[in-house]
C-alpha atoms as a PDB file:
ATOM      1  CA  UNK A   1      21.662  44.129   7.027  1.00  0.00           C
ATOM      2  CA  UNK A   2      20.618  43.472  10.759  1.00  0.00           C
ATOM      3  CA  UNK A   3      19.893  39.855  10.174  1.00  0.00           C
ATOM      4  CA  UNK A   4      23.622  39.584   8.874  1.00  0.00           C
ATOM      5  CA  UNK A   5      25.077  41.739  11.569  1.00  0.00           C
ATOM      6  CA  UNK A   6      23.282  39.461  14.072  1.00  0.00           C
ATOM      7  CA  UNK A   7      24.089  36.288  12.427  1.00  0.00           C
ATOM      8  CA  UNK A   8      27.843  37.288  12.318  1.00  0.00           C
ATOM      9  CA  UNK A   9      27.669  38.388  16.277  1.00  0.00           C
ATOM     10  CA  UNK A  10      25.814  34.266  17.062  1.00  0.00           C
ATOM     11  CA  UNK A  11      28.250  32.560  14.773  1.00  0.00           C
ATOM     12  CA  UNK A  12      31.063  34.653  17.041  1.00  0.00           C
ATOM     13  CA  UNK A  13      29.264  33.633  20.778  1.00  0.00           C
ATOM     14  CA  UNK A  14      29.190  29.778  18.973  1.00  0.00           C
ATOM     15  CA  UNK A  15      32.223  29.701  18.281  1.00  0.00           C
ATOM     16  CA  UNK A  16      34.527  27.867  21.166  1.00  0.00           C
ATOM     17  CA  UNK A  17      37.000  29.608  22.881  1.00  0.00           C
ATOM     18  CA  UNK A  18      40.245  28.528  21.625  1.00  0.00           C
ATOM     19  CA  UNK A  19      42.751  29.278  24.825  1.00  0.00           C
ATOM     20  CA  UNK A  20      43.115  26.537  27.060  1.00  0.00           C
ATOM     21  CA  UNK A  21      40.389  25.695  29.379  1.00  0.00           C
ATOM     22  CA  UNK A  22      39.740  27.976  32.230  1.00  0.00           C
ATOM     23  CA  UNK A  23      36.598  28.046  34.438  1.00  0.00           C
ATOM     24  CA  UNK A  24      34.741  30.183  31.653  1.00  0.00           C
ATOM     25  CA  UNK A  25      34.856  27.597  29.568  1.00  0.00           C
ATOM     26  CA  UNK A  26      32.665  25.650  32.447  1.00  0.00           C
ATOM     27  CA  UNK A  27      30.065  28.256  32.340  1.00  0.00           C
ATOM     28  CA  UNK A  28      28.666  27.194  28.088  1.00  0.00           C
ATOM     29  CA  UNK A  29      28.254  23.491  29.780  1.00  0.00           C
ATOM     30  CA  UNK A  30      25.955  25.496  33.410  1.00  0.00           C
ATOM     31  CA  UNK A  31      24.180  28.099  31.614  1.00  0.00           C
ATOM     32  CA  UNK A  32      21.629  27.664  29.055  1.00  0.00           C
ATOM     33  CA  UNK A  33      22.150  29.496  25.963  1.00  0.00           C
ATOM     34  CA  UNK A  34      25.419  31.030  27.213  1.00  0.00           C
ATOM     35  CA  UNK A  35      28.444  30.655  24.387  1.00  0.00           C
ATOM     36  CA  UNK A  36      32.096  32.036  24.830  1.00  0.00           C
ATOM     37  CA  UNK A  37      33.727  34.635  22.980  1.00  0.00           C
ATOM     38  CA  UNK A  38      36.208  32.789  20.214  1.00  0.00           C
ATOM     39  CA  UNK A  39      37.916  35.911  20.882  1.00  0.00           C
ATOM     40  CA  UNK A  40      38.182  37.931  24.299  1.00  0.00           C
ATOM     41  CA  UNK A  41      37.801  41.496  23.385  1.00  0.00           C
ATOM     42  CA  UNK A  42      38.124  44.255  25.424  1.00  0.00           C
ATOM     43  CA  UNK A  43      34.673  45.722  26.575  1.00  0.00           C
ATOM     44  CA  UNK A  44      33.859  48.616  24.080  1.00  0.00           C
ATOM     45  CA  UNK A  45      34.906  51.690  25.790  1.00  0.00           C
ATOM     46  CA  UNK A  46      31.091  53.557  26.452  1.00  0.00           C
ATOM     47  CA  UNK A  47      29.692  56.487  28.517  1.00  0.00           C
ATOM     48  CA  UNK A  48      26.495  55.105  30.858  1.00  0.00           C
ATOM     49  CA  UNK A  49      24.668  57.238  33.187  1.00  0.00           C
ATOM     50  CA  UNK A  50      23.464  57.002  36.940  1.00  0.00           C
ATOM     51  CA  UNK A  51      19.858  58.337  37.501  1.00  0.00           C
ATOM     52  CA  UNK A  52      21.511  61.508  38.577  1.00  0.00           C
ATOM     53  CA  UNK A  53      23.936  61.877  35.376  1.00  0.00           C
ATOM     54  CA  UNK A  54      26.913  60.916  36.529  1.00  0.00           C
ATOM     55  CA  UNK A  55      29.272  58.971  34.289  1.00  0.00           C
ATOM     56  CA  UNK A  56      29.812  55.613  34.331  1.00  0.00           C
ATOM     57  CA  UNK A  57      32.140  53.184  32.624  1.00  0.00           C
ATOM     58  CA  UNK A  58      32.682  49.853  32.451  1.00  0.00           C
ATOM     59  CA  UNK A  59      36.179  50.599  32.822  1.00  0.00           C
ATOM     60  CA  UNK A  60      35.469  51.514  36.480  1.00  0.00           C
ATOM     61  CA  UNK A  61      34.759  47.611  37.316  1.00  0.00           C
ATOM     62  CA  UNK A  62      38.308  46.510  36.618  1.00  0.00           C
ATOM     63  CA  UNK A  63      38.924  44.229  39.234  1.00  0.00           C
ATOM     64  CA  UNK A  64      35.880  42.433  39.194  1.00  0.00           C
ATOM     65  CA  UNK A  65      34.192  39.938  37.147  1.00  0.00           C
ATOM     66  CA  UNK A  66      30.979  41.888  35.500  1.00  0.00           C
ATOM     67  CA  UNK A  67      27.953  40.588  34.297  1.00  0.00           C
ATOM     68  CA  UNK A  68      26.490  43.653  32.014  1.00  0.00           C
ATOM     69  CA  UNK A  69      22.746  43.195  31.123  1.00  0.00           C
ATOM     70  CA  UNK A  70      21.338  45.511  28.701  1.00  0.00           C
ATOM     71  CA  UNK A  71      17.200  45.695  29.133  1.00  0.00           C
ATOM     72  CA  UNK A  72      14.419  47.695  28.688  1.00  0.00           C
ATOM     73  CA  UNK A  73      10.943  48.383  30.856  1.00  0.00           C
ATOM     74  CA  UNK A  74       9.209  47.482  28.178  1.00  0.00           C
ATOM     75  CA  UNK A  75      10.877  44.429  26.994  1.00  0.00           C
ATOM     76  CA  UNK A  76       8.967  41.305  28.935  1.00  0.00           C
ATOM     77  CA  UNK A  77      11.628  38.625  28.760  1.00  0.00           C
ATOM     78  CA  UNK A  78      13.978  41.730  30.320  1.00  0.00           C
ATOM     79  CA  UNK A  79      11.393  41.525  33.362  1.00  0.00           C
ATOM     80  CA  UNK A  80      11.531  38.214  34.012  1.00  0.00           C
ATOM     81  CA  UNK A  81      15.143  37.645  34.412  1.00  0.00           C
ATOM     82  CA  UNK A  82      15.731  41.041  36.166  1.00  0.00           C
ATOM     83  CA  UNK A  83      15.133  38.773  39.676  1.00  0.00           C
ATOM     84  CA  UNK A  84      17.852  36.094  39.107  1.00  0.00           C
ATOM     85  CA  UNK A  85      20.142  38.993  38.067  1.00  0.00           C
ATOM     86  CA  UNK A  86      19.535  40.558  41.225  1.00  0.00           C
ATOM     87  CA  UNK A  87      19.991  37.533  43.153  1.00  0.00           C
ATOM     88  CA  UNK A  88      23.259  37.339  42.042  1.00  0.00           C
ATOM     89  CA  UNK A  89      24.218  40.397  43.027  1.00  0.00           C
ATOM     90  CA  UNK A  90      23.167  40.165  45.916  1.00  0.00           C
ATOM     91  CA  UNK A  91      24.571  36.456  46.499  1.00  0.00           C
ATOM     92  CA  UNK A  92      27.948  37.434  44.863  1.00  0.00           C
ATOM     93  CA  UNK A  93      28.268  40.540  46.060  1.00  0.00           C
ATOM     94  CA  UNK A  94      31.147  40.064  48.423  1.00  0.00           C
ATOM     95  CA  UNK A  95      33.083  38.051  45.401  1.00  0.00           C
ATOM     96  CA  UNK A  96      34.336  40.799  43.331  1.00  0.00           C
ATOM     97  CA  UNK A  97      30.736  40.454  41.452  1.00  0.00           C
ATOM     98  CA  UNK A  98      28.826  43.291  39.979  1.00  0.00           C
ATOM     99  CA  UNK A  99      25.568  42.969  37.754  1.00  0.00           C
ATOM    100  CA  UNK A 100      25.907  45.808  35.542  1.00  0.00           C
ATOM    101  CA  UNK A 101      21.576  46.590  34.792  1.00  0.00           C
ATOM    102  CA  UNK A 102      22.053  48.838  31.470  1.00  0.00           C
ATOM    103  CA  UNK A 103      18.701  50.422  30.917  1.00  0.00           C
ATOM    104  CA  UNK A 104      18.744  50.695  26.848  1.00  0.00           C
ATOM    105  CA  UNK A 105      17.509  52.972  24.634  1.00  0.00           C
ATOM    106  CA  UNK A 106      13.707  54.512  25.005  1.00  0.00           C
ATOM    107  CA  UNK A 107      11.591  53.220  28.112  1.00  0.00           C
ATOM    108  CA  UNK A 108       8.580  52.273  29.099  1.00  0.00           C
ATOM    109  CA  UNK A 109       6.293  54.416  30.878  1.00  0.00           C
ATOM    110  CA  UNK A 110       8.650  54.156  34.249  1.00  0.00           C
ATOM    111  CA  UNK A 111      12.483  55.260  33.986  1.00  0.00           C
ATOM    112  CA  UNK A 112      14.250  52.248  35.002  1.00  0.00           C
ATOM    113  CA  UNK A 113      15.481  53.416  38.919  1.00  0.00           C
ATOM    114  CA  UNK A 114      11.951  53.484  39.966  1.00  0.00           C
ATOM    115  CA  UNK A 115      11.037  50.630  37.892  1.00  0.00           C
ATOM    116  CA  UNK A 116      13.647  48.312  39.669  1.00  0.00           C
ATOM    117  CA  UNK A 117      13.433  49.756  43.347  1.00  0.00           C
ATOM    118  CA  UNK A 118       9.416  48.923  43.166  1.00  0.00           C
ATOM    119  CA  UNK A 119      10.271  45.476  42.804  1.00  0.00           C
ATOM    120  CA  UNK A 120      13.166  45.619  45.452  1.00  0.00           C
ATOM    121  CA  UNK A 121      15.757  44.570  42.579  1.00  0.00           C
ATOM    122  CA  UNK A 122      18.096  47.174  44.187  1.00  0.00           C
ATOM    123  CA  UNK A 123      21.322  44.775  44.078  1.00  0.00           C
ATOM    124  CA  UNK A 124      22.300  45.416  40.848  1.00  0.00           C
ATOM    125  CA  UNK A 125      23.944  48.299  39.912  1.00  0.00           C
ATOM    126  CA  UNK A 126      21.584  50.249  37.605  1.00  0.00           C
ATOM    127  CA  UNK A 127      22.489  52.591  34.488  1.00  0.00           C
ATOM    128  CA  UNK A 128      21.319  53.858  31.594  1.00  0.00           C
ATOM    129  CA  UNK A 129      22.691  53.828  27.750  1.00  0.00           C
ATOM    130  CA  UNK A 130      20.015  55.949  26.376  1.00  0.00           C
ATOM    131  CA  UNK A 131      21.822  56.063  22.768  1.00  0.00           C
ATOM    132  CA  UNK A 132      22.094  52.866  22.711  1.00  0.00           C
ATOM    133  CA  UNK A 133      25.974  53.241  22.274  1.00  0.00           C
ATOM    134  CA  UNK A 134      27.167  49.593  23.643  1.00  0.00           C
ATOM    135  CA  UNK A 135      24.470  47.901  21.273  1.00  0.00           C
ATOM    136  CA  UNK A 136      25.296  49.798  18.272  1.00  0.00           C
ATOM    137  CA  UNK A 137      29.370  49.388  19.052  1.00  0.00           C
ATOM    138  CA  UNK A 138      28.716  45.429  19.643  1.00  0.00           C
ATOM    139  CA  UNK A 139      26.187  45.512  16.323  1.00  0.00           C
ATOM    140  CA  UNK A 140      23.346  43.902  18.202  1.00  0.00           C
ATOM    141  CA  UNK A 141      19.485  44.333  17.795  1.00  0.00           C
ATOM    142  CA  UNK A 142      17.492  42.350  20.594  1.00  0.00           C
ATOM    143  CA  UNK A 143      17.077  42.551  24.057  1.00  0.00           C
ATOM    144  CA  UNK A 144      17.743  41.183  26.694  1.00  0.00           C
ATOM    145  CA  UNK A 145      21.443  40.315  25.982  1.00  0.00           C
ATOM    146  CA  UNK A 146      23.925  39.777  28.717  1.00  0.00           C
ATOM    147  CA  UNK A 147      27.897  39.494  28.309  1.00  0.00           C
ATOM    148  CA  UNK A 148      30.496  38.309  31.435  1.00  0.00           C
ATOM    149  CA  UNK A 149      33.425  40.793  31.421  1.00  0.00           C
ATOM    150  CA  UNK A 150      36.610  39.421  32.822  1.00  0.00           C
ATOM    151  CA  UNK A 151      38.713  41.374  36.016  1.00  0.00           C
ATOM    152  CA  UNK A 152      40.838  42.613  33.382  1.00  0.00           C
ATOM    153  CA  UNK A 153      38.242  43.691  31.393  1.00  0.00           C
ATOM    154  CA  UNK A 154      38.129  41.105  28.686  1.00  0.00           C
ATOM    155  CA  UNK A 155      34.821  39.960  27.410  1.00  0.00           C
ATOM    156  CA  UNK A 156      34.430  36.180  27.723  1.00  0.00           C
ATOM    157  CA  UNK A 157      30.944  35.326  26.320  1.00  0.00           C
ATOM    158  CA  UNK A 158      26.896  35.970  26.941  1.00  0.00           C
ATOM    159  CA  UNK A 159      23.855  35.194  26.430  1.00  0.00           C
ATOM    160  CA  UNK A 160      21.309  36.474  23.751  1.00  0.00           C
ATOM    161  CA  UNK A 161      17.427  36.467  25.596  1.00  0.00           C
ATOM    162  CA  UNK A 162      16.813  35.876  28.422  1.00  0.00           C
ATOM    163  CA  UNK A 163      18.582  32.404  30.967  1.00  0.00           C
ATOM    164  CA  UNK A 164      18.397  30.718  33.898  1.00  0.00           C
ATOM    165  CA  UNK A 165      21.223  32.689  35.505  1.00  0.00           C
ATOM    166  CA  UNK A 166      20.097  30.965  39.334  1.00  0.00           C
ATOM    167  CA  UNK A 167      20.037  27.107  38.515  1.00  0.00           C
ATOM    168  CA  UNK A 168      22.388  25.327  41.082  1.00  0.00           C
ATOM    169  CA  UNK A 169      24.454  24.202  38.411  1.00  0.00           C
ATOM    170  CA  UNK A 170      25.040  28.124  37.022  1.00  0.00           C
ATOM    171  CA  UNK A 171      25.459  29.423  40.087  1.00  0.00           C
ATOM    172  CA  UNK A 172      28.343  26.746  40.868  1.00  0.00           C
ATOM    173  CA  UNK A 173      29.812  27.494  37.163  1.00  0.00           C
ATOM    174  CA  UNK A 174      29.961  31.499  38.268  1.00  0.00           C
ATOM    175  CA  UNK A 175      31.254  30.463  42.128  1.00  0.00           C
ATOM    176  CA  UNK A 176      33.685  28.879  40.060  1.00  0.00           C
ATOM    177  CA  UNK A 177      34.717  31.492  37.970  1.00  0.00           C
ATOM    178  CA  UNK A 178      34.714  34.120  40.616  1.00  0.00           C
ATOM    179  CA  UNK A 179      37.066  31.935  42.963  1.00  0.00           C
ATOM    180  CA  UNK A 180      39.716  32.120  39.641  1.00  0.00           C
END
């Protein structure tokens, strides 16, 4: 049943996006492994949490283009792309830009605020999903997986594992997209 639920979720990132062109379309071409939505659903409606418990929503980024990672301390291809997500952040940050960090379901042996301010990834803004809510509401099974969520709060594709979210080219692609 999860190889069909994840086969169904690829076949829908594959699949192009049938509107006309607009700069997201630009990103699949900049972005290794990244495929847009044939669709562009809204972002599932789900509870996160700050360290200190308050609520967050996705909802609460209307406005700006958001680029929701969902990782785990123990999941090594998570770790290694946790720096180029912070980049971003940090080099989009005046652009409307936010890199949603969703720590997922059980940790490692560090919660995921500590884990990220030891290695000075402090640009992204960091929350938890300890249910696992947005991966059981999207039907998805593997880590890392990233989605780009639209001002209006329209889903427009992602990325299952882990990119190459820094490459010139991607970062043009998203400069793009962000000037839109």
């Amino acid at each position: 049943m999860r190889f069909a639920s994840l086969c169904v979720f690829i076949l829908t990132l594959s699949l192009s996006f049938s509107a006309q062109a607009d700069s997201f379309t630009d990103l699949k071409d900049n972005i290794r492994g990244y495929r847009n939505l044939s669709n562009t659903p809204k972002a599932p409606t789900v509870e996160f949490t700050t360290q200190d418990g308050k609520s967050v929503f996705i909802e609460d980024y209307k406005g700006k283009t958001v680029l929701l990672n969902l990782w785990a301390t123990w999941c090594p291809p998570c770790i290694r792309e946790m720096p180029a997500l912070n980049e971003l952040a940090k080099d989009f940050k005046d652009k409307d830009f936010v890199v949603l960090a969703v720590a997922t379901g059980r940790q490692g042996r560090e919660q995921p605020d500590a884990f990220l301010k030891k290695r000075d990834l402090t640009d992204m803004v960091s929350v938890h999903d300890k249910k696992q809510d947005f991966l059981r509401k999207m039907d998805i099974n593997n880590l890392p997986v990233s989605f780009l969520i639209d001002k209006q709060g329209q889903m427009r594709g992602g990325v299952i594992g882990m990119t190459e979210w820094t490459t010139p080219e991607a970062k043009a692609a998203l400069e793009k997209v962000l000037a839109n």
